[in-house]
Protein backbone atom coordinates (compact mmCIF):
# COMPACT_ATOMS: atom_id res chain seq x y z
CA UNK A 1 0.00 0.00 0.00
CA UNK A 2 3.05 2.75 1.01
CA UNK A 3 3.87 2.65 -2.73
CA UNK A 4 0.74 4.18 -3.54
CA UNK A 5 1.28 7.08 -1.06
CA UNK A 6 2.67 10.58 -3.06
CA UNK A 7 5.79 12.24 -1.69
CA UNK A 8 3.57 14.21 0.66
CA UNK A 9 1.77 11.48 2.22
CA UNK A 10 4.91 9.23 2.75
CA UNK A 11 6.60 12.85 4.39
CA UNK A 12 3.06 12.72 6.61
CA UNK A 13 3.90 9.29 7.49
CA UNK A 14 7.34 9.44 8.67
CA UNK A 15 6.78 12.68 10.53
CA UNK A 16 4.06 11.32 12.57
CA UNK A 17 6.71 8.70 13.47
CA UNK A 18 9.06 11.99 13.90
CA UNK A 19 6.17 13.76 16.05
CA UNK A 20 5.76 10.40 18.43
CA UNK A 21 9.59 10.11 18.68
CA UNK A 22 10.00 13.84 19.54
CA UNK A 23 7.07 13.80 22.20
CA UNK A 24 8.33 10.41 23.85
CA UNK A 25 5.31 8.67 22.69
CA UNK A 26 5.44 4.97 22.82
CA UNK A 27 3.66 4.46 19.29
CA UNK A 28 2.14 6.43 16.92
CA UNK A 29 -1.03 7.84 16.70
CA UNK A 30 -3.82 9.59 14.95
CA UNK A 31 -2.87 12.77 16.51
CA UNK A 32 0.75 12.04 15.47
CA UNK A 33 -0.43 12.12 12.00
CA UNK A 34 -2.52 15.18 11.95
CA UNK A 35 0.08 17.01 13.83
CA UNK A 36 2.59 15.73 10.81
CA UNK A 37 0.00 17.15 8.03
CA UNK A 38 -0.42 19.96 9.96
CA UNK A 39 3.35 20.30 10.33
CA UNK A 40 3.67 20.39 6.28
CA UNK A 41 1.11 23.07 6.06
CA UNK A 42 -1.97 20.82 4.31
CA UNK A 43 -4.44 22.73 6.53
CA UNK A 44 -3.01 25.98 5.73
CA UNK A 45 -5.90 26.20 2.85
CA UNK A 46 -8.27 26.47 4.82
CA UNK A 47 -7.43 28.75 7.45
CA UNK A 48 -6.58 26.28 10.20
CA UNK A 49 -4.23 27.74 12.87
CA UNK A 50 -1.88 25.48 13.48
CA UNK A 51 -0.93 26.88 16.81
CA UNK A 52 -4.68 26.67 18.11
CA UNK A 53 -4.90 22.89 16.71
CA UNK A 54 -1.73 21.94 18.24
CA UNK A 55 -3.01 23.38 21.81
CA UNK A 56 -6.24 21.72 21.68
CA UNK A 57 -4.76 18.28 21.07
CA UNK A 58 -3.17 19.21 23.95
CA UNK A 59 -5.54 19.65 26.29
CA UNK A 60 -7.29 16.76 24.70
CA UNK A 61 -4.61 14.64 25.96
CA UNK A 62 -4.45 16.31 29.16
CA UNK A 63 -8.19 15.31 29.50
CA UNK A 64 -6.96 11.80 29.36
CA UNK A 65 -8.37 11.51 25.72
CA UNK A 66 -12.04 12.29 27.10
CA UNK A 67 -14.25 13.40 24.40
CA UNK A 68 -16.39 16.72 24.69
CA UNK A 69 -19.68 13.98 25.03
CA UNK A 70 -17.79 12.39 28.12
CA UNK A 71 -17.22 15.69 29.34
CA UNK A 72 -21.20 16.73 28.75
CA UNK A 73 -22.00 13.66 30.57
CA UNK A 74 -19.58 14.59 33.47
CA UNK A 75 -21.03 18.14 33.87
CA UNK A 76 -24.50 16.81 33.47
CA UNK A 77 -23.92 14.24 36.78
CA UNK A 78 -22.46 17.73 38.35
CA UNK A 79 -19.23 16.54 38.16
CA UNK A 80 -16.75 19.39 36.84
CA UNK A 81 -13.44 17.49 34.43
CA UNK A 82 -11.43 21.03 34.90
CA UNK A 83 -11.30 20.34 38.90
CA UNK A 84 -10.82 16.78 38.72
CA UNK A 85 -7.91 17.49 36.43
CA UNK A 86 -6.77 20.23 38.58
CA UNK A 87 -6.75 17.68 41.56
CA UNK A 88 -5.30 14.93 39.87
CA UNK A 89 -2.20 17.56 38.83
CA UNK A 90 -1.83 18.64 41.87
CA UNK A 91 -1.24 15.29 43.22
CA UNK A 92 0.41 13.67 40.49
CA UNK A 93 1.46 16.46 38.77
CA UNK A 94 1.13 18.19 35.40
CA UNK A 95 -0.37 16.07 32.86
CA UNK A 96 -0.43 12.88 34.83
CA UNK A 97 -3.34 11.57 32.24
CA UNK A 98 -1.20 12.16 29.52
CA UNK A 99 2.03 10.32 30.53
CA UNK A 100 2.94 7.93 27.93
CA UNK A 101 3.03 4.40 28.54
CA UNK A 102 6.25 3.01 29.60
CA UNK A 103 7.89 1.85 26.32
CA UNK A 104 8.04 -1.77 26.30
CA UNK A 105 11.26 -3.87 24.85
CA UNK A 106 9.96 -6.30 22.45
CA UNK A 107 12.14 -9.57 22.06
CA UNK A 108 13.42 -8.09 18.98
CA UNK A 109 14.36 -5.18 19.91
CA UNK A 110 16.00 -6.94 22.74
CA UNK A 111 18.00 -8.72 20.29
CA UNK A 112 19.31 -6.24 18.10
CA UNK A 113 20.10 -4.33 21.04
CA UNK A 114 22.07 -7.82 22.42
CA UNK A 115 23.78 -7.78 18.70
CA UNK A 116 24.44 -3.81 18.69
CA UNK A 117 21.99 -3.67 15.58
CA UNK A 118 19.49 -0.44 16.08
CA UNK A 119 17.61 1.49 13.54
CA UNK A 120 19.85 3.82 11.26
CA UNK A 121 18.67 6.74 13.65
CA UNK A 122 19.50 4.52 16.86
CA UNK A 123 15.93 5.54 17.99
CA UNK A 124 14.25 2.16 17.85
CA UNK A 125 11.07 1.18 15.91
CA UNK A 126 7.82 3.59 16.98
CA UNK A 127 5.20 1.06 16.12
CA UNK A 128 1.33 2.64 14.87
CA UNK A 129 -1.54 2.51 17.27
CA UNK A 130 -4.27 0.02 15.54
CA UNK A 131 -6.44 3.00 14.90
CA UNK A 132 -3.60 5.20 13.28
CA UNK A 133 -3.60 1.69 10.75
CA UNK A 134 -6.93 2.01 10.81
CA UNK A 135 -6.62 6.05 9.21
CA UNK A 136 -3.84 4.37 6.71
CA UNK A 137 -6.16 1.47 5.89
CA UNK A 138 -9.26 4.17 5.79
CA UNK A 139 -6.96 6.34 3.44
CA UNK A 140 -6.78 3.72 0.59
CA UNK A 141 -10.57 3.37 0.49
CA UNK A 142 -11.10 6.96 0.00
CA UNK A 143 -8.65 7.34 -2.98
CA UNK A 144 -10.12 4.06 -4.39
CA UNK A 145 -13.63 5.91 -3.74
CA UNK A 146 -12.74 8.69 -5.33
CA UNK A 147 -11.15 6.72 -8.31
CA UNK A 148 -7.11 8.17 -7.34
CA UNK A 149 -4.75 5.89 -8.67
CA UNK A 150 -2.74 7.44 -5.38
CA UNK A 151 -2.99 8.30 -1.74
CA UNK A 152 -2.03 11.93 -0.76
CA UNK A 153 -2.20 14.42 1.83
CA UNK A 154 -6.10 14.50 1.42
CA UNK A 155 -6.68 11.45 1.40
CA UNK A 156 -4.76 11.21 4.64
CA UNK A 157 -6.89 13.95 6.11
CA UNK A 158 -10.29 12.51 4.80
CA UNK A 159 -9.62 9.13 6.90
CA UNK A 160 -8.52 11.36 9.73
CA UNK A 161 -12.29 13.22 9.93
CA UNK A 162 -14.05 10.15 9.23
CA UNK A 163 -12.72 8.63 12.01
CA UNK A 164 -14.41 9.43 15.87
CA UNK A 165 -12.53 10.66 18.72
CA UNK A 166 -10.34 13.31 19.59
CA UNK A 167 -8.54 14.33 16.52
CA UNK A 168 -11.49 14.22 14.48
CA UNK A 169 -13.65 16.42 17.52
CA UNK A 170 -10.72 18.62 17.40
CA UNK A 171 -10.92 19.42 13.35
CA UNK A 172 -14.34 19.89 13.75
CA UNK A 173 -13.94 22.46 16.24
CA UNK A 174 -11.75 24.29 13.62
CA UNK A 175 -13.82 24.48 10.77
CA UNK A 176 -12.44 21.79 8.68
CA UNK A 177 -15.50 18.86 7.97
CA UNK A 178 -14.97 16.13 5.26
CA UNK A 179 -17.01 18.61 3.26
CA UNK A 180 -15.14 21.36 3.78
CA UNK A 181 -11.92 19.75 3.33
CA UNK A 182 -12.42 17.95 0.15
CA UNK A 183 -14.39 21.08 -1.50
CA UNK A 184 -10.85 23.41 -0.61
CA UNK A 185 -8.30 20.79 -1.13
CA UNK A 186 -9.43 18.80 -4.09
CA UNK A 187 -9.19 21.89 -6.47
């Protein structure tokens, strides 16, 4: 499937693995990705800060990855996320929700390491989360739906806003729909 991908879409790819490595992230994820395409300026068209983005996946993964309906739900039981945060912080310190995972040694890994092999980078291998496959896999259906002999950049993006949770909340909060994105960025 990655030789179908254009330049721009394999660049997306290996900076979400870039973004995870950078942020300490055990794998990589959806946000990884839209933090890449937002990195190469594919938003830019339509008007998406990327500062403002960028902040609330932040405090998307501060909330522990709780959607705005969990949140609702919270507020509607009387119980207020921002305090329990606060709380949690205080005793556990600043984003304690959104501490990675401890990165776990695969046998592999354990074996190169034994042999003195690593990755050209000496990094290690990031793997992808099964639902940042899932946006890959998701990607390829749209271009075939769309009759693309390729998967770019939109295509990417599409599969990203199709998708539920937080990056897709997060979009949505800026503006960019699948509607809106394929009307600006298919021209």
């Amino acid at each position: 499937m990655f030789e179908r991908f254009t330049r721009d879409a394999r660049s997306t790819v290996t900076g979400a693995v870039t973004e995870a490595r950078q942020n300490g992230a055990p794998t990589v994820t959806e946000e990884h990705l839209l933090l890449s395409l937002l990195a190469l300026g594919v938003l830019d068209p339509l008007g998406v800060d990327r500062t403002a983005v960028a902040a609330d996946l932040t405090a998307a993964r501060r909330r522990g990855g709780m959607s705005r309906a969990d949140e609702e739900a919270l507020a509607g039981l009387g119980i207020d996320l921002t305090e329990v945060l606060s709380r949690i912080e205080e005793t556990h310190g600043p984003g304690a929700l959104a501490a990675p995972a401890p990165r776990r040694r695969t046998l592999g890994a354990s074996i190169r390491s034994a042999l003195g092999r690593t990755e050209p980078d000496g990094s290690g291998h990031v793997p992808f989360t099964e639902e940042a496959k899932k946006v890959l896999e998701q990607s390829l259906r749209i271009a075939l739906g769309r009759k693309d002999n390729h998967i770019g950049t939109l295509h990417l993006l599409l599969a990203l806003i199709s998708r539920p949770g937080t990056v897709s909340e997060v979009l949505s909060d800026h503006g960019v729909t699948y509607g809106t994105a394929e009307t600006a960025l298919a021209a």
